[in-house]
Protein backbone atom coordinates (compact mmCIF):
# COMPACT_ATOMS: atom_id res chain seq x y z
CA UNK A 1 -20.33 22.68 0.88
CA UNK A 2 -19.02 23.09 4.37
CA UNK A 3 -22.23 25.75 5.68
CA UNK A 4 -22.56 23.63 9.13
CA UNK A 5 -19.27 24.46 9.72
CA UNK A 6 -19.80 27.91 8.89
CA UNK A 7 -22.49 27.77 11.45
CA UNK A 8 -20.40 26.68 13.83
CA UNK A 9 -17.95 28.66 13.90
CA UNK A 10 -18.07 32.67 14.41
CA UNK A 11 -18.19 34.57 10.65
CA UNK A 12 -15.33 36.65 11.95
CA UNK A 13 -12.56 33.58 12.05
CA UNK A 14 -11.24 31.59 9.56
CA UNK A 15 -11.01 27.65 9.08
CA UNK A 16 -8.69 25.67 6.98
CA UNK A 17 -9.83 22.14 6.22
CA UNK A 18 -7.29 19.69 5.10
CA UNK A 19 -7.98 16.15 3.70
CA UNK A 20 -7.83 13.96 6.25
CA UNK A 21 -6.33 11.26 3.74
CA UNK A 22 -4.88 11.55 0.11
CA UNK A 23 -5.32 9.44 -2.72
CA UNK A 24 -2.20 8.31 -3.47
CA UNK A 25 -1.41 6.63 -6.91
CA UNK A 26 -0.58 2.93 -7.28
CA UNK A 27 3.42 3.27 -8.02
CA UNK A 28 3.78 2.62 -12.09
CA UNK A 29 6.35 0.55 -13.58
CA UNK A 30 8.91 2.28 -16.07
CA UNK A 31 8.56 1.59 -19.93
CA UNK A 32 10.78 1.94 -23.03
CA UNK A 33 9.93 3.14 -26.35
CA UNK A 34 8.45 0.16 -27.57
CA UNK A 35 6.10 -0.36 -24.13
CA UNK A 36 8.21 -3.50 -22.95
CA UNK A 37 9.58 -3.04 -18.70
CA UNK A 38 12.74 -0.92 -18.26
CA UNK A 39 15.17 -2.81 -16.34
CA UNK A 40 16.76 -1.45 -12.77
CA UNK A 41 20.32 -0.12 -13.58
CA UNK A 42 22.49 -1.75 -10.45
CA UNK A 43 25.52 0.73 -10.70
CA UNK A 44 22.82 4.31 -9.65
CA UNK A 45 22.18 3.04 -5.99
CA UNK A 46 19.38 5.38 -4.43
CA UNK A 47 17.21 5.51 -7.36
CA UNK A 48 15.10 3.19 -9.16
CA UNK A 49 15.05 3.27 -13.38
CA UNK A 50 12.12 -0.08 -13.10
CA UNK A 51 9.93 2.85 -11.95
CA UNK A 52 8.31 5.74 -12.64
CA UNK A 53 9.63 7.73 -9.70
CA UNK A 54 13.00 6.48 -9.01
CA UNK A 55 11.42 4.16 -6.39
CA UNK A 56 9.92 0.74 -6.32
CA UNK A 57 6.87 0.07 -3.65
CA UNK A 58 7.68 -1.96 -0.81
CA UNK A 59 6.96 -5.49 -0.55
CA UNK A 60 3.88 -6.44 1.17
CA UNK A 61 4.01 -9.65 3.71
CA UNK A 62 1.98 -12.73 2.82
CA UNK A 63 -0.49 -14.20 5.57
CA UNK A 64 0.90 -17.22 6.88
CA UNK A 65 -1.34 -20.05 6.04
CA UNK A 66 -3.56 -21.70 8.80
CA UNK A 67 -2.57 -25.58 8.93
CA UNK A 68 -5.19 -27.95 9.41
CA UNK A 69 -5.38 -29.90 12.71
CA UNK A 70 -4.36 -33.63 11.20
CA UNK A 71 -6.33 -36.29 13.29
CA UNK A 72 -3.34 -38.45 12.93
CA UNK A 73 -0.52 -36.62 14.08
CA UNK A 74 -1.83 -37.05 17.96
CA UNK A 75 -1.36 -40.46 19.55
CA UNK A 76 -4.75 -42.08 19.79
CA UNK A 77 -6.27 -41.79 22.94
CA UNK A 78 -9.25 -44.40 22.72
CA UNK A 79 -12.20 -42.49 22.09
CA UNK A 80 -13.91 -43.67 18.75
């Protein structure tokens, strides 16, 4: 898979590739018996029973919005 690498380098040393990124799973939410969301339990601070994993993804930030310029707001200036 990796011969132009091979090629590269000398036969005699040795090369260890690592991913440069990992597929990481989208975090799960935690189920009961009968498939309906667990509930966090408030009293066990440091982990998370709502997910699978003991801990909940972090919130993302929303984009503020971009207002429209109103053509009213400024003071009129006389052009038409």
């Amino acid at each position: 898979m990796f011969n132009w690498i091979k090629n590269l380098i000398r036969k005699n040393t040795t090369l260890i590739l690592k991913r440069e990124w990992e597929v990481k799973d989208k975090p799960k939410r935690a189920r009961t018996k009968k498939g309906r969301y667990k509930a966090d339990d408030k009293s066990t601070k440091g982990y998370n029973e709502a997910w699978v994993g003991g801990k909940a993804p972090k919130k993302k930030k929303k984009k503020a919005k971009k207002r429209k310029k109103d053509p009213y707001s400024e003071p009129w200036n006389g052009i038409v």
